[in-house]
Protein backbone atom coordinates (compact mmCIF):
# COMPACT_ATOMS: atom_id res chain seq x y z
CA UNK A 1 11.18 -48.03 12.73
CA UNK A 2 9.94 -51.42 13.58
CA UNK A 3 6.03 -51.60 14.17
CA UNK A 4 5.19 -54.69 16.70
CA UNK A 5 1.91 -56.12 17.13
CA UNK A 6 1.04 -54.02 20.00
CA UNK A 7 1.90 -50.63 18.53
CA UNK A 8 -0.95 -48.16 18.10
CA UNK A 9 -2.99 -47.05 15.91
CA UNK A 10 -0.97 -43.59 15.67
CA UNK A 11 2.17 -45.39 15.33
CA UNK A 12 1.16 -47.70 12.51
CA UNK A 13 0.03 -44.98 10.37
CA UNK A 14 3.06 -43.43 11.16
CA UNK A 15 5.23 -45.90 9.84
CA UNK A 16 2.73 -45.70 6.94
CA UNK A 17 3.85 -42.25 6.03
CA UNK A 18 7.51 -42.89 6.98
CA UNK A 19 7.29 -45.76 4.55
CA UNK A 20 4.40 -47.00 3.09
CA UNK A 21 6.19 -50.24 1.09
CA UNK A 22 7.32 -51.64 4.49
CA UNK A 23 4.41 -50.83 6.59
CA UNK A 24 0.90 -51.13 4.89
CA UNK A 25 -2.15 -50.49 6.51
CA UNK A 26 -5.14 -52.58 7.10
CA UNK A 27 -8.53 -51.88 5.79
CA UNK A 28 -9.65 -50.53 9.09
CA UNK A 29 -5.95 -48.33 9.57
CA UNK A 30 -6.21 -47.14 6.38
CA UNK A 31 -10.25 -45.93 6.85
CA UNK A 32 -8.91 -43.91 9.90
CA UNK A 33 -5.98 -42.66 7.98
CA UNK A 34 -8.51 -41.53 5.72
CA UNK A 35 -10.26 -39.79 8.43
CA UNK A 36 -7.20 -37.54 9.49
CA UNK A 37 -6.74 -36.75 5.84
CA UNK A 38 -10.44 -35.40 5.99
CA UNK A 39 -9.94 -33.68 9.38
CA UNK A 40 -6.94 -31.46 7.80
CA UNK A 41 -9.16 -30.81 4.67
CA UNK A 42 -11.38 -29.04 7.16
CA UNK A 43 -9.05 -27.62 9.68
CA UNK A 44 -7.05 -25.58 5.90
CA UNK A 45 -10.66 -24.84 5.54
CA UNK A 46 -11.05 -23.05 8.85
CA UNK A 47 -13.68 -24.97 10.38
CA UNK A 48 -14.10 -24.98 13.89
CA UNK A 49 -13.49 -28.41 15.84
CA UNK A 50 -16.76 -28.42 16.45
CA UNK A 51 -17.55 -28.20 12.74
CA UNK A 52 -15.42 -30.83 11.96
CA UNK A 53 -16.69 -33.47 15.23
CA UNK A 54 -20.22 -33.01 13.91
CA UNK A 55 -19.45 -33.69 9.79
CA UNK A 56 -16.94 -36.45 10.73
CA UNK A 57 -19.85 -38.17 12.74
CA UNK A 58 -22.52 -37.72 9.99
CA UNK A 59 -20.02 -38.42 6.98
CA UNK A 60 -18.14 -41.33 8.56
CA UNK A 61 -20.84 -42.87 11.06
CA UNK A 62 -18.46 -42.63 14.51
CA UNK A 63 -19.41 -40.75 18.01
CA UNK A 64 -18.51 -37.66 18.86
CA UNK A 65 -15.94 -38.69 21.59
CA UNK A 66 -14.08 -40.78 18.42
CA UNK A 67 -14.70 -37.49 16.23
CA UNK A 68 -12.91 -35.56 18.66
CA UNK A 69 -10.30 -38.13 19.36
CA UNK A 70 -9.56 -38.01 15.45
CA UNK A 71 -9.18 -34.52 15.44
CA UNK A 72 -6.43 -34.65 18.22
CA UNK A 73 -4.37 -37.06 16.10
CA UNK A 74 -5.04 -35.48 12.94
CA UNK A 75 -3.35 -32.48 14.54
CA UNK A 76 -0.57 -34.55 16.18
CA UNK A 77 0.24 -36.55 13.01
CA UNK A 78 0.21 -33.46 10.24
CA UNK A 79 0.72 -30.59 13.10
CA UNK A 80 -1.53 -27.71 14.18
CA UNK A 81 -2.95 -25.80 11.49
């Protein structure tokens, strides 16, 4: 898997996961990483979305349209929980 310049976010941390040696994220990657992480925390937890939306924009300082947007690829990276 070659990440390009232009890849997404999603893909980059990705590659990350598929091989974190050869595809290191940046500062700002690695903060949303940590975001998903968080998201699946709550999701094993069994907190609603909305739950989750509202902590992830008091705990991490981002809208609610990001929150949500997090969410979505926390599910799509780690899978529906």
């Amino acid at each position: 898997m070659l990440v390009a310049i232009g890849d997404s976010t999603f893909e980059k941390i990705q590659a990350f996961y598929i091989n974190p040696e050869s595809y290191p994220l940046s500062e700002k990657h690695e903060q949303i990483r940590q975001r998903w992480v968080f998201v699946v925390a709550l999701l094993l937890k069994t907190y609603s979305k909305i739950k989750i939306a509202n902590t992830l924009v008091q705990d991490f300082g981002i809208s609610q349209a990001q929150a949500f947007v997090d969410i979505r690829n926390a599910e799509n990276m780690f899978g529906s929980i």
